[in-house]
PDB file of N, CA and C in Angstrom:
ATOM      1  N   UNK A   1      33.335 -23.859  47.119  1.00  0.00           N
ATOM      2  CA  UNK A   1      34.286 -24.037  46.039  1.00  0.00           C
ATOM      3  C   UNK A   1      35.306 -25.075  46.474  1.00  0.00           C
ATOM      4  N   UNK A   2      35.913 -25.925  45.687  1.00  0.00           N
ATOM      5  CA  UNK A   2      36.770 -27.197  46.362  1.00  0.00           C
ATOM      6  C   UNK A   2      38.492 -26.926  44.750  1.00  0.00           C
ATOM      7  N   UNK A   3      39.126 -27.663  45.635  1.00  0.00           N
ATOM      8  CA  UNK A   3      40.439 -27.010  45.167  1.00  0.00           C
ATOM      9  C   UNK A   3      40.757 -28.652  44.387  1.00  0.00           C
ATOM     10  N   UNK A   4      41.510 -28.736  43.532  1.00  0.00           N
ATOM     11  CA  UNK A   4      41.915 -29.817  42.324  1.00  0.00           C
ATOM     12  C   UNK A   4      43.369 -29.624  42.331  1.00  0.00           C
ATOM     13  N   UNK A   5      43.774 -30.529  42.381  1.00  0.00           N
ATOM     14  CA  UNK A   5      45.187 -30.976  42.491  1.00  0.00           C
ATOM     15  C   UNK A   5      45.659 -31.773  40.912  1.00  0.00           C
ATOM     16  N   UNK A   6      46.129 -31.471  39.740  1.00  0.00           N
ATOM     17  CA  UNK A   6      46.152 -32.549  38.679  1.00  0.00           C
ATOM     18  C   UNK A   6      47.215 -32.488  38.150  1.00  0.00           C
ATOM     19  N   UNK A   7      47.814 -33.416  37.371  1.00  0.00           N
ATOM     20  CA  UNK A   7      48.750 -33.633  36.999  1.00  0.00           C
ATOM     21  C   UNK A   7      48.975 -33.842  35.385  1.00  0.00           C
ATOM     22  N   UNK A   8      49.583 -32.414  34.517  1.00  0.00           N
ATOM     23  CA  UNK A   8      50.060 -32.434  33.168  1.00  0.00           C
ATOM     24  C   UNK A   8      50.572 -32.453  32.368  1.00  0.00           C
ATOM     25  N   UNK A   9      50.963 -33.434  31.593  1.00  0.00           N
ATOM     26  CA  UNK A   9      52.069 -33.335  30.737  1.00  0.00           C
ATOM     27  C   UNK A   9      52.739 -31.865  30.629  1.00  0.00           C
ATOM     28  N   UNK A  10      53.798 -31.745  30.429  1.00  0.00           N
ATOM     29  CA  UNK A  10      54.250 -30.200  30.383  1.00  0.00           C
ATOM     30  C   UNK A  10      53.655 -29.703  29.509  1.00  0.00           C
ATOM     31  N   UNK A  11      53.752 -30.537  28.005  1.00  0.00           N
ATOM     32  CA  UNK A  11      53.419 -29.633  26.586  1.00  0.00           C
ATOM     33  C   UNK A  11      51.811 -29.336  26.931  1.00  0.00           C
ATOM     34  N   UNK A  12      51.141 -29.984  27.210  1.00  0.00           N
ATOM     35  CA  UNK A  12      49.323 -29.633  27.752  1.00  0.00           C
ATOM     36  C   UNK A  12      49.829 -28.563  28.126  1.00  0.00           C
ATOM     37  N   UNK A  13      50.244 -28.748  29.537  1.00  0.00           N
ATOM     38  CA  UNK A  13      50.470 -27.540  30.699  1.00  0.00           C
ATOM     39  C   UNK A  13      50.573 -26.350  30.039  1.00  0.00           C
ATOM     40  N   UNK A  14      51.828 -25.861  29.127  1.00  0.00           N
ATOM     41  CA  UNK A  14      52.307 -24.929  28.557  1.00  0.00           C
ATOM     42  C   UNK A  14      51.271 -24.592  27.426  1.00  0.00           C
ATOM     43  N   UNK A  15      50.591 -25.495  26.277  1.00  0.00           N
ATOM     44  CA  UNK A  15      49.814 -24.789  25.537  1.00  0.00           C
ATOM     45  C   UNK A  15      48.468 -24.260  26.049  1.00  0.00           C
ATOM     46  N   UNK A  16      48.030 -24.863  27.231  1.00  0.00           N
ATOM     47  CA  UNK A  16      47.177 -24.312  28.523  1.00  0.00           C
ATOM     48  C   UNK A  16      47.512 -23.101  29.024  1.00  0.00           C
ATOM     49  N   UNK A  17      48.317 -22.535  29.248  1.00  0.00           N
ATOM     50  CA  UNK A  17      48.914 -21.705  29.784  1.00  0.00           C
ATOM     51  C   UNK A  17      49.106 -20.289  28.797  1.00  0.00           C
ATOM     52  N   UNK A  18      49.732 -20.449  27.859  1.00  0.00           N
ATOM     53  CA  UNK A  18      49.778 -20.032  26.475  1.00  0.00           C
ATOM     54  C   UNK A  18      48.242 -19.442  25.924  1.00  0.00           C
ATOM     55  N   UNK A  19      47.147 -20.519  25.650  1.00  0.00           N
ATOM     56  CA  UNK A  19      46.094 -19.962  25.218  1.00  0.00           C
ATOM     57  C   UNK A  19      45.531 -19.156  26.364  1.00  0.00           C
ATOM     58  N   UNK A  20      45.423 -19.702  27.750  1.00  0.00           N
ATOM     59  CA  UNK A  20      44.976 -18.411  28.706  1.00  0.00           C
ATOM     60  C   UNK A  20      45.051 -17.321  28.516  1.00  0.00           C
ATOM     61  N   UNK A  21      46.989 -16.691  28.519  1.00  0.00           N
ATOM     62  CA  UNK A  21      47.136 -15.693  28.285  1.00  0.00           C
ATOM     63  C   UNK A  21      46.610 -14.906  27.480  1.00  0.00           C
ATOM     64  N   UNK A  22      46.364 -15.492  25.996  1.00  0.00           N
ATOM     65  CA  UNK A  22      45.558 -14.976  24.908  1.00  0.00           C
ATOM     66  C   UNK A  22      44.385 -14.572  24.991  1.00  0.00           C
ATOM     67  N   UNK A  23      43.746 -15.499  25.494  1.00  0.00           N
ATOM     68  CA  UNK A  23      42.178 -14.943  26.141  1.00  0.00           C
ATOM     69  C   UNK A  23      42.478 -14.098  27.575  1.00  0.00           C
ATOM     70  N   UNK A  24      43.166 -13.900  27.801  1.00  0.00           N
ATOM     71  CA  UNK A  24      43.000 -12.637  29.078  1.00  0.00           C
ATOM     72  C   UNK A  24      42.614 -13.059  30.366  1.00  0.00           C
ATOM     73  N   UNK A  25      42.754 -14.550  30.674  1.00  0.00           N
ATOM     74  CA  UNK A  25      41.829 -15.363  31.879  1.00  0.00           C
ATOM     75  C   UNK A  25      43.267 -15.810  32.388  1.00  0.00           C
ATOM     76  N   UNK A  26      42.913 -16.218  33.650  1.00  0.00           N
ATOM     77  CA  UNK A  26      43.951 -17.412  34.418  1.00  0.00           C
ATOM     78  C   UNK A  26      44.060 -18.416  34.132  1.00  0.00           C
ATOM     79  N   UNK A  27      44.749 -19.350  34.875  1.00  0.00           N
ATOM     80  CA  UNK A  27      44.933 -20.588  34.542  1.00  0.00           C
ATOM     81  C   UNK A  27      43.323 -21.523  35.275  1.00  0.00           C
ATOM     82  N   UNK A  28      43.263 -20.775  36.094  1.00  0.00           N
ATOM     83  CA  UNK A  28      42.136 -21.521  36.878  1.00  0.00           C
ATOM     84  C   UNK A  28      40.540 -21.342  36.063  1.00  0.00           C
ATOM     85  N   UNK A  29      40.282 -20.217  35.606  1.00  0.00           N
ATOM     86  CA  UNK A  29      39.380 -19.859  34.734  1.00  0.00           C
ATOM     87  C   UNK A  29      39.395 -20.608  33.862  1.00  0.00           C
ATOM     88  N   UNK A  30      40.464 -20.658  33.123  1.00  0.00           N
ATOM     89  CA  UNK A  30      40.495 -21.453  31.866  1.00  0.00           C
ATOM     90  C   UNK A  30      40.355 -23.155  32.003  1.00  0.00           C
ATOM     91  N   UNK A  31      40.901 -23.632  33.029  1.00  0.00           N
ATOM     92  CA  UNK A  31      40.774 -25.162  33.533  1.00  0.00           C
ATOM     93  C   UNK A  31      38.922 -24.934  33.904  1.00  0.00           C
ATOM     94  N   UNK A  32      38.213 -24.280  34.678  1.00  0.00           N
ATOM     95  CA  UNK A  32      37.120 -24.080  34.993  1.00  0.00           C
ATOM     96  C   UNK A  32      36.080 -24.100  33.546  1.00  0.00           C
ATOM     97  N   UNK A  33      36.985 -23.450  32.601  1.00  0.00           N
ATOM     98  CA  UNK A  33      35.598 -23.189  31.248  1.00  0.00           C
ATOM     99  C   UNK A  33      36.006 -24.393  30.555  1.00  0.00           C
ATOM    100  N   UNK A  34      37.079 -25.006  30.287  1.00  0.00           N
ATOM    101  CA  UNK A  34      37.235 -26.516  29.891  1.00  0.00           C
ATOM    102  C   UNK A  34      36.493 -27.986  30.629  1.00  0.00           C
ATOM    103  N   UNK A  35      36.669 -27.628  31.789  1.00  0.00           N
ATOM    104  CA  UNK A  35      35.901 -28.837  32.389  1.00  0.00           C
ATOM    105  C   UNK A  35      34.070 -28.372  32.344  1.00  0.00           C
ATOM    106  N   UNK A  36      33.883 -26.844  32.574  1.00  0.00           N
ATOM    107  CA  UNK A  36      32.265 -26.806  32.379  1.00  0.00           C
ATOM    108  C   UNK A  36      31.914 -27.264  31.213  1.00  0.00           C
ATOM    109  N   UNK A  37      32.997 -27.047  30.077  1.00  0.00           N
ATOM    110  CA  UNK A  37      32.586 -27.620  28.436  1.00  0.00           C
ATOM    111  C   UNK A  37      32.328 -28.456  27.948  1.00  0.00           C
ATOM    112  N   UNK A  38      33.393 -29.783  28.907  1.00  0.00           N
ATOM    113  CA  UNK A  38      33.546 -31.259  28.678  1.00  0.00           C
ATOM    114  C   UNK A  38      31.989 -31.398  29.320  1.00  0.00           C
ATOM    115  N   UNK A  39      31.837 -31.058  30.963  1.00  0.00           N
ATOM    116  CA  UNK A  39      30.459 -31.793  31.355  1.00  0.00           C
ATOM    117  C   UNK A  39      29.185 -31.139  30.518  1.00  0.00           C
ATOM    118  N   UNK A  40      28.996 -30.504  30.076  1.00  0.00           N
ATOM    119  CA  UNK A  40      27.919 -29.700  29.412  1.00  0.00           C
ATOM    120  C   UNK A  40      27.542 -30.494  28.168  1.00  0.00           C
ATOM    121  N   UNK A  41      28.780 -30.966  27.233  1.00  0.00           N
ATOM    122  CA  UNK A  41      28.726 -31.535  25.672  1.00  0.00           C
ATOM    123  C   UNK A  41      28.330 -33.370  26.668  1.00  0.00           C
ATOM    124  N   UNK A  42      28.677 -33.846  27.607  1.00  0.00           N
ATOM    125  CA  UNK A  42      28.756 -35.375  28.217  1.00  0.00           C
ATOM    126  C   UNK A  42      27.163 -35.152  28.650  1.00  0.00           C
ATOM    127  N   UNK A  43      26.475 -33.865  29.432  1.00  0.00           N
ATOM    128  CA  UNK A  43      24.857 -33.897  29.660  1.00  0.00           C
ATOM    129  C   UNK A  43      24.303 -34.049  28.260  1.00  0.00           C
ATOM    130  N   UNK A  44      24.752 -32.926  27.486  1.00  0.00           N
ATOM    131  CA  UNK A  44      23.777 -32.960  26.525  1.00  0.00           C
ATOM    132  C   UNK A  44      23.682 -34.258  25.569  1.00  0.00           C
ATOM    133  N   UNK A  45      24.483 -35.365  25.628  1.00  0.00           N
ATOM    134  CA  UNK A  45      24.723 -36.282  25.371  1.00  0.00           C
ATOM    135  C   UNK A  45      23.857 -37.273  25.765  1.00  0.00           C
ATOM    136  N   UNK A  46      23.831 -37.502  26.946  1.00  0.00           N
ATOM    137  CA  UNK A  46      22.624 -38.385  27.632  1.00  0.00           C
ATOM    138  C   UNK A  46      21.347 -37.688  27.484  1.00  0.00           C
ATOM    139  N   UNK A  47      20.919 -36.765  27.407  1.00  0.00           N
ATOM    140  CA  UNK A  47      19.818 -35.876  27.452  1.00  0.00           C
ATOM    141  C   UNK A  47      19.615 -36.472  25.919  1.00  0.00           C
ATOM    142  N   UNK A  48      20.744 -36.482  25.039  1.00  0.00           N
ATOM    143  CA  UNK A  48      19.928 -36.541  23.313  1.00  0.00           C
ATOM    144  C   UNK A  48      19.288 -38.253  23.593  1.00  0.00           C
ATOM    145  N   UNK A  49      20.819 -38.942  24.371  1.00  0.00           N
ATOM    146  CA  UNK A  49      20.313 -40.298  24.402  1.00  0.00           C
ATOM    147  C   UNK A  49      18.851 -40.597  24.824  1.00  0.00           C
ATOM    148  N   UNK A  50      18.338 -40.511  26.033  1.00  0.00           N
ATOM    149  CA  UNK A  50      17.209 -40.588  26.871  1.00  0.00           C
ATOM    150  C   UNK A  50      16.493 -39.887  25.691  1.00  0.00           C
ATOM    151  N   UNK A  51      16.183 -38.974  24.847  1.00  0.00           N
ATOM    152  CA  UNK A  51      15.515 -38.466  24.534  1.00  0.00           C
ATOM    153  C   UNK A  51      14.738 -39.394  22.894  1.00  0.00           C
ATOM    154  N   UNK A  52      16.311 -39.814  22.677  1.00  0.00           N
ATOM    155  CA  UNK A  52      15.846 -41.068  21.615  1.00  0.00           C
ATOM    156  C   UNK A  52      15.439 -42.217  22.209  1.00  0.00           C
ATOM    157  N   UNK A  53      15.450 -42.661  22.852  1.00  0.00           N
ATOM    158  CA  UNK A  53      15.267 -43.946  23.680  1.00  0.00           C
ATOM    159  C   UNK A  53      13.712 -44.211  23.668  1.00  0.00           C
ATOM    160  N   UNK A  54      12.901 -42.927  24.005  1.00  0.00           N
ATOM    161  CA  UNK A  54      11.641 -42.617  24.098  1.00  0.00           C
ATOM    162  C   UNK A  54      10.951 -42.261  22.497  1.00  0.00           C
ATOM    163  N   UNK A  55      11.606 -42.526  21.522  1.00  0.00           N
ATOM    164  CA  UNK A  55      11.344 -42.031  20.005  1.00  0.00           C
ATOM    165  C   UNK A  55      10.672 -43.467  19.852  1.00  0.00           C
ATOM    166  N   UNK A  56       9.847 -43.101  18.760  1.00  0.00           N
ATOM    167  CA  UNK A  56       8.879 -44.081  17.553  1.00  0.00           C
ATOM    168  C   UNK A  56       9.440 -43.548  16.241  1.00  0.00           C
ATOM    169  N   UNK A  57       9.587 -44.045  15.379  1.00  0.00           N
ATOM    170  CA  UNK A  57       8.834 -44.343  14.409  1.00  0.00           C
ATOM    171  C   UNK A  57       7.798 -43.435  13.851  1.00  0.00           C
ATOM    172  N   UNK A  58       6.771 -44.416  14.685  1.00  0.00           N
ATOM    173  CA  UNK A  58       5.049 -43.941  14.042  1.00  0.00           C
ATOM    174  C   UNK A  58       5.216 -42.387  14.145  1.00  0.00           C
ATOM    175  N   UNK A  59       5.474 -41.875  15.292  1.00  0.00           N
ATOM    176  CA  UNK A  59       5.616 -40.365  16.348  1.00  0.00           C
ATOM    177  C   UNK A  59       6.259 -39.535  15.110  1.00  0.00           C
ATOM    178  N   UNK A  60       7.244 -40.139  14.613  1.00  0.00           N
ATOM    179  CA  UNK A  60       8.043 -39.083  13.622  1.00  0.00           C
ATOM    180  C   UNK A  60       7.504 -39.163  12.646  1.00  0.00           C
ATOM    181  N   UNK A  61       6.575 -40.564  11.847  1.00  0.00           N
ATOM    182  CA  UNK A  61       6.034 -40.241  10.463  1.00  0.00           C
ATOM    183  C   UNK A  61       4.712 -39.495  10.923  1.00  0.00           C
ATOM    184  N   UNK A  62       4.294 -39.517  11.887  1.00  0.00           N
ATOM    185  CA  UNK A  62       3.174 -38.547  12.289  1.00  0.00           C
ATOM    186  C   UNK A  62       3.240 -36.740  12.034  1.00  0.00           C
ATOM    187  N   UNK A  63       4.171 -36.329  12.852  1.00  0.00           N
ATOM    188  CA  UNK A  63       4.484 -35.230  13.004  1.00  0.00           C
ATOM    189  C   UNK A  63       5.384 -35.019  11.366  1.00  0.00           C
ATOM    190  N   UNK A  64       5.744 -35.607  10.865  1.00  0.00           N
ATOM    191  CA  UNK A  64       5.789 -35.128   9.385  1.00  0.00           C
ATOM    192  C   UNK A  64       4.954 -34.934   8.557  1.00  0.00           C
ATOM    193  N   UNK A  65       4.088 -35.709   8.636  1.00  0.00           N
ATOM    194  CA  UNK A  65       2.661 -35.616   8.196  1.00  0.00           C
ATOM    195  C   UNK A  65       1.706 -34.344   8.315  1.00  0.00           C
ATOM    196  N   UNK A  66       2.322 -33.368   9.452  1.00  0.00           N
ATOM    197  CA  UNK A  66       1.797 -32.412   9.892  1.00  0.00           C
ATOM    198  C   UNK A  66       2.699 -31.437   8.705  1.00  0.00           C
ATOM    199  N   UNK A  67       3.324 -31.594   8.172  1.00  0.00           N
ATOM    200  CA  UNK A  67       4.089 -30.483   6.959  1.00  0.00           C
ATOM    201  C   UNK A  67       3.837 -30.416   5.689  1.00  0.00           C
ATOM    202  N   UNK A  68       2.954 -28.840   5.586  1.00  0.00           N
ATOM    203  CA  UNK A  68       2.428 -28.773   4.295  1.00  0.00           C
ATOM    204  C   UNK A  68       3.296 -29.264   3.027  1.00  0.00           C
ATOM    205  N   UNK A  69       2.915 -29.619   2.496  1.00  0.00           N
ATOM    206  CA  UNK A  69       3.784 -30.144   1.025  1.00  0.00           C
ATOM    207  C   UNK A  69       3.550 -28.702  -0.080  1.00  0.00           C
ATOM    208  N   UNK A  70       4.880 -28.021   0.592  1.00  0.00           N
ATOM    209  CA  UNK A  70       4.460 -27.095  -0.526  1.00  0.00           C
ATOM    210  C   UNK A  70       6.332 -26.569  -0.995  1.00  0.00           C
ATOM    211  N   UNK A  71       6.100 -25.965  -1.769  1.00  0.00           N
ATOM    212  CA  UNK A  71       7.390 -25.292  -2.176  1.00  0.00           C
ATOM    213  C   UNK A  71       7.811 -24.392  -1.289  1.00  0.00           C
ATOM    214  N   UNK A  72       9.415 -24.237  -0.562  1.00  0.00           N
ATOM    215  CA  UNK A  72      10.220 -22.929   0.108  1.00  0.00           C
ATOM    216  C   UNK A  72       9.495 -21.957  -0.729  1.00  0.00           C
ATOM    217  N   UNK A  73       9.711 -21.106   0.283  1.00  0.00           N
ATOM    218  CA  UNK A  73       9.717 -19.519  -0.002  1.00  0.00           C
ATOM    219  C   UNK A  73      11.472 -19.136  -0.592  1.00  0.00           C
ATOM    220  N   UNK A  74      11.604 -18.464  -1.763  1.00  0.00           N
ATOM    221  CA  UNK A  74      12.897 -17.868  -1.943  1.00  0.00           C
ATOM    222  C   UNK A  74      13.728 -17.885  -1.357  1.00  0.00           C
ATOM    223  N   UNK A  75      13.301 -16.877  -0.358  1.00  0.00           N
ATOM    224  CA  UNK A  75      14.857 -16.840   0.688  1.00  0.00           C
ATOM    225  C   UNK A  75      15.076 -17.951   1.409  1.00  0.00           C
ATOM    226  N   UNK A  76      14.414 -19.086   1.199  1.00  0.00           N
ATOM    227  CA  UNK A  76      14.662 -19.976   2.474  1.00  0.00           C
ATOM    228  C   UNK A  76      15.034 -21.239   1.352  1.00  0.00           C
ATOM    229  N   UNK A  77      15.633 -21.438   0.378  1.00  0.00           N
ATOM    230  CA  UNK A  77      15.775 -21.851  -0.702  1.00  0.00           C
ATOM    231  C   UNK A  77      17.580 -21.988  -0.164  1.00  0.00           C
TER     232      UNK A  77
END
């Protein structure tokens, strides 16, 4: 585990501090589930990128092609 030293505007600091309390966590918890959040939404980001990068075209009118042409069912209406 490695220790972070940072520096926050007060008003951050305090509404940081503030929502912790509310959720029932520390300050360190809460800095911990914010930064896992930021890197998680920044992976899944490159992951969508790389993932289009490798897209066609042809690939997607293909695999549509694979969908019956028919009317929803009710509930899915």
């Amino acid at each position: 585990m490695s220790a972070l030293s940072i520096r926050l505007p007060d008003s951050l600091h305090q509404m940081a501090k503030d929502i912790a309390r509310q959720d029932h966590v520390s300050m360190n918890q809460f800095v911990a589930s914010a930064v896992a959040e930021k890197v998680s939404a920044l992976a899944t980001e490159q992951y969508l990128n790389a993932r289009a990068a490798r897209a066609s075209r042809e690939k997607f009118k293909a695999a549509l092609a694979q969908v019956p042409n028919v009317e929803p069912q009710e509930f899915d209406r």
